[in-house]
Protein backbone atom coordinates (compact mmCIF):
# COMPACT_ATOMS: atom_id res chain seq x y z
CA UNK A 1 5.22 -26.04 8.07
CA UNK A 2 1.74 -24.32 7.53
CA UNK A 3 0.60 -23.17 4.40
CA UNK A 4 1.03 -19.40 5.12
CA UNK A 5 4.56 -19.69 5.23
CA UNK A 6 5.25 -21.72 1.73
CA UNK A 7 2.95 -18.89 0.24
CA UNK A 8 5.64 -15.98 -1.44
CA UNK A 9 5.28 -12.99 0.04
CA UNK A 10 4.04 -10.01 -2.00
CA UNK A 11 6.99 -7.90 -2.40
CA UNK A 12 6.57 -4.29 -0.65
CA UNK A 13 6.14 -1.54 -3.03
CA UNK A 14 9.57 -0.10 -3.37
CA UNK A 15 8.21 3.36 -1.70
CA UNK A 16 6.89 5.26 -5.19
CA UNK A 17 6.31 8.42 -3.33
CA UNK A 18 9.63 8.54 -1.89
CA UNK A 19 11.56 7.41 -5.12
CA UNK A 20 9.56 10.07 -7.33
CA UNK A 21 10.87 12.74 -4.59
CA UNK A 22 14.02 11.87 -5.22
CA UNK A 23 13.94 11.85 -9.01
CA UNK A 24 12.32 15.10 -8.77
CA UNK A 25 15.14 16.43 -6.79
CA UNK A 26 17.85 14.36 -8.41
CA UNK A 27 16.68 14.06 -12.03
CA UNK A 28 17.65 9.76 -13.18
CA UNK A 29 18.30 8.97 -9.52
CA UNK A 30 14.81 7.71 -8.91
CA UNK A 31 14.93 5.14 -12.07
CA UNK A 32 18.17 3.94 -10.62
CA UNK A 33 16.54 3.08 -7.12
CA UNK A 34 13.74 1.25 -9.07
CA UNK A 35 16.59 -0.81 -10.39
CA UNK A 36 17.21 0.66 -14.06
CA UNK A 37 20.77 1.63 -13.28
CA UNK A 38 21.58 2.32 -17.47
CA UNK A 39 18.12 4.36 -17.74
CA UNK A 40 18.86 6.25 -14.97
CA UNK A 41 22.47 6.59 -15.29
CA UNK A 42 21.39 8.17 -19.29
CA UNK A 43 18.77 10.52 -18.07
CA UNK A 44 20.57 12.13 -15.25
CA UNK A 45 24.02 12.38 -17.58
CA UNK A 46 21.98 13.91 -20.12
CA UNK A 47 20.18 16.50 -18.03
CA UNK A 48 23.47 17.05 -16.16
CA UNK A 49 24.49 17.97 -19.85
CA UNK A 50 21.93 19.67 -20.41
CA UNK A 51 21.60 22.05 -17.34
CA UNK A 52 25.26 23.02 -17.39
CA UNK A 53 24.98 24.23 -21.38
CA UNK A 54 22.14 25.94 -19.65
CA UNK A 55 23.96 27.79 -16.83
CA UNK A 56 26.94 28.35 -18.79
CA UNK A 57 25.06 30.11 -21.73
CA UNK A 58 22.57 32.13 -19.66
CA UNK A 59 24.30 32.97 -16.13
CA UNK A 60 28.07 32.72 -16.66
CA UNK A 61 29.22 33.65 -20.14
CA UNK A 62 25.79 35.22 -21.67
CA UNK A 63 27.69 37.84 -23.71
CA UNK A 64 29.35 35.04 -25.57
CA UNK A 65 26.14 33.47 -26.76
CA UNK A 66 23.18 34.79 -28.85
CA UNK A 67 19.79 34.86 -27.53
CA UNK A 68 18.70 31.52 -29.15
CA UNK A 69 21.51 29.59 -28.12
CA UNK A 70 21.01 30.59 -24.61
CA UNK A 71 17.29 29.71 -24.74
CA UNK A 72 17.83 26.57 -27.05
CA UNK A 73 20.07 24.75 -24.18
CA UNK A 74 17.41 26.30 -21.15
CA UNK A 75 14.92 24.23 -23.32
CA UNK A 76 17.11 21.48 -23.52
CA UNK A 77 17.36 21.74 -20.02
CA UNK A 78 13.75 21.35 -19.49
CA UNK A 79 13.11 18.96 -22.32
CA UNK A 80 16.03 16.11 -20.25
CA UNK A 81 14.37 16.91 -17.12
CA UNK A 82 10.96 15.67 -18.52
CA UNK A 83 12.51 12.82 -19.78
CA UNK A 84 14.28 11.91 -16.56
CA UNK A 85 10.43 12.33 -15.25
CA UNK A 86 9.38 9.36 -17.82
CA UNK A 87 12.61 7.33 -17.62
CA UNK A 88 11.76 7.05 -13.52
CA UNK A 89 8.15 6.19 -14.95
CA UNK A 90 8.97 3.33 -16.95
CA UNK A 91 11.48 2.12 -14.73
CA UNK A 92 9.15 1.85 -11.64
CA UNK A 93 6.66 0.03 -13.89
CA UNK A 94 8.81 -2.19 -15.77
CA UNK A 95 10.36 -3.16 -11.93
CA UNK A 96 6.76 -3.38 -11.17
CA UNK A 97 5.90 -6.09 -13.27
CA UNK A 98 9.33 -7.94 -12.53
CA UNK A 99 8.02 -8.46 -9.00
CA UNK A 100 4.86 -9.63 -10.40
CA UNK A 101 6.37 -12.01 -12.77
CA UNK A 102 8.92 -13.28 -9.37
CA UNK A 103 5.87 -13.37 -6.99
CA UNK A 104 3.87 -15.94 -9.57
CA UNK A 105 6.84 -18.10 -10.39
CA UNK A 106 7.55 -18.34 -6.82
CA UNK A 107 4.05 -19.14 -6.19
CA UNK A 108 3.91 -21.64 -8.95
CA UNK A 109 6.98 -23.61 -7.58
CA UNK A 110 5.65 -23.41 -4.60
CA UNK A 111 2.43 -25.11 -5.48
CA UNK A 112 4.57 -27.84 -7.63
CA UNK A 113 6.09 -28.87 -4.48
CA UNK A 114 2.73 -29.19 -2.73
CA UNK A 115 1.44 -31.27 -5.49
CA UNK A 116 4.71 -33.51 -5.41
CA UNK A 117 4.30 -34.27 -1.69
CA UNK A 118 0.75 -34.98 -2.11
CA UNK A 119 -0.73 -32.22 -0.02
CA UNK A 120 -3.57 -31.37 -2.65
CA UNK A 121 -5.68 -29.41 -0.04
CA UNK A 122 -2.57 -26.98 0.89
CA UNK A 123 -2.39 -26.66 -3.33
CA UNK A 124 -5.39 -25.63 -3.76
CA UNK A 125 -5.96 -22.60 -1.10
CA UNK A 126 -2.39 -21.80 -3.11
CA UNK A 127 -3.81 -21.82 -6.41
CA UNK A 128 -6.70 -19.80 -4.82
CA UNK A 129 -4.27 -17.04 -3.49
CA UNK A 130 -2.26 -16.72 -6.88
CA UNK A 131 -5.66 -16.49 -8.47
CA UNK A 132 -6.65 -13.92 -6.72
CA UNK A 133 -4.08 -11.58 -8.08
CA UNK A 134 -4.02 -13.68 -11.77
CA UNK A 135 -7.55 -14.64 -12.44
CA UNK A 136 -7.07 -14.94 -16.04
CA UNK A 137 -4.19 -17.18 -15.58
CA UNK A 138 -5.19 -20.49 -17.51
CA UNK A 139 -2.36 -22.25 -15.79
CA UNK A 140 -3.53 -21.44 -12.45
CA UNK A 141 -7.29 -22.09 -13.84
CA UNK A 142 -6.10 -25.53 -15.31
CA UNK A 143 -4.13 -26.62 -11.62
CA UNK A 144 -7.37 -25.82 -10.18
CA UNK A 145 -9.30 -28.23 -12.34
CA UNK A 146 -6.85 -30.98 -11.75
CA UNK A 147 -6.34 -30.55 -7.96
CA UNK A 148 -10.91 -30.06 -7.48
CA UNK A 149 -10.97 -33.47 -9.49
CA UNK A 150 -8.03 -34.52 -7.15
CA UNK A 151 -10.09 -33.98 -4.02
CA UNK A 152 -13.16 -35.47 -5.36
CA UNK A 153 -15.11 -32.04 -6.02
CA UNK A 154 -16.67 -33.04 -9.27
CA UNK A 155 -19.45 -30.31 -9.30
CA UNK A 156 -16.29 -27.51 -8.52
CA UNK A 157 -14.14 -29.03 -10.87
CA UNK A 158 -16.60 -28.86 -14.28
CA UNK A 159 -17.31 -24.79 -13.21
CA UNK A 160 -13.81 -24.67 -13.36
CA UNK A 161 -13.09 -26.84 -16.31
CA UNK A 162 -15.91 -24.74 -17.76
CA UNK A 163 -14.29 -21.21 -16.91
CA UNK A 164 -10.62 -22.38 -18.25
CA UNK A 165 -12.84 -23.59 -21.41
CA UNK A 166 -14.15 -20.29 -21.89
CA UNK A 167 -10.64 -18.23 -21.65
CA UNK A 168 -8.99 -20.49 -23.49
CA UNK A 169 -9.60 -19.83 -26.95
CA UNK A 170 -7.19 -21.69 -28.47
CA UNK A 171 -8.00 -24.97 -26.23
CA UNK A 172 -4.40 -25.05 -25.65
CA UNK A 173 -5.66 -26.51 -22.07
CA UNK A 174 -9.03 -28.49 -22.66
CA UNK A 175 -6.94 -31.03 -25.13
CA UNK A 176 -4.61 -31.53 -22.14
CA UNK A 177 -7.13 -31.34 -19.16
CA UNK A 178 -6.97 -35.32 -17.17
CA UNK A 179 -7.45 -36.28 -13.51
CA UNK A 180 -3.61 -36.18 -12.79
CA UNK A 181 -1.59 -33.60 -11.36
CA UNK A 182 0.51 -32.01 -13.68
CA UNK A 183 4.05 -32.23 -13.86
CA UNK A 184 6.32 -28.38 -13.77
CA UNK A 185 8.24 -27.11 -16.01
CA UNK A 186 11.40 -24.86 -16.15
CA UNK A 187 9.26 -21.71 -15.21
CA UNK A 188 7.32 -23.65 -12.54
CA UNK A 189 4.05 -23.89 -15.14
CA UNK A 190 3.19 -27.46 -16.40
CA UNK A 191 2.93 -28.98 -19.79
């Protein structure tokens, strides 16, 4: 199988423009398509809520309220719908970072595998390709050390050693930096 295809795929952007249409239209609906089912369940309930106290004290039975009341529940009204707005915003970005968080353990058991069956080469262009999204990921920085060493690229390897030295401040992975590969743990990330 070629490297390519052992590489995770970067998950598609789940279409912001089109969800952000929708929660516009449908106030809640959006965060529910960006997977927050609760948030988006609460915000549209609560500008449901609030848009019916709304109609009911301003269009159907206005004689029955005062003034205030009627405008108090219009700026309810208004005050749910912005919060819809930011419950669809924090959804989309919290989902966001799920898929970024899935993409690099995928890629990290990926590369674990590679290691295991020996294939250092194939590791390495995948540690450069996770990199290239994470380039402040001392675990990625520390497999490349180990896998430059592995391949015999001495002067590569001590830039690298030297790069995970310098964002490392609390040389959680200079004490541990040796020639062998390193072994994965639960979350695909070695010890």
């Amino acid at each position: 199988m070629s490297p390519d295809r052992e590489v995770p795929v970067v998950a598609q952007a789940r279409a912001p423009h089109a969800t952000l249409l929708v929660n516009l239209l449908l106030p809640g609906a959006g965060a529910i398509l960006s997977g927050s089912i609760g948030l988006g369940l609460g915000a549209g309930l609560v500008f449901a809520l609030c848009a019916n106290l709304a109609i009911l004290t301003t269009l159907i039975l206005p004689d029955d309220f005062t003034r205030f009341a009627a405008w108090t529940t219009v700026a309810l009204a208004i005050a749910s719908y912005g919060l819809a707005q930011v419950t669809f915003a924090v959804a989309h970005q919290r989902g966001i970072e799920i898929d970024r968080a899935s993409r690099r353990r995928d890629g990290l058991r990926t590369l674990h595998a590679a290691v295991e069956r020996g294939e250092h080469a194939t590791a390495l262009e995948l540690v450069e390709r996770l990199a290239a999204e994470w380039p402040d990921d001392l675990a990625l920085l520390d497999w490349r050390v180990r896998l430059l060493r592995e391949l015999g690229r001495a002067e590569a390897a001590s830039r690298a050693e030297a790069e995970l030295r310098r964002l490392d401040r609390h040389g959680i992975y200079a004490r541990g930096a040796a020639p062998a590969a390193p072994r994965a743990g639960a979350d695909g990330s070695h010890a």
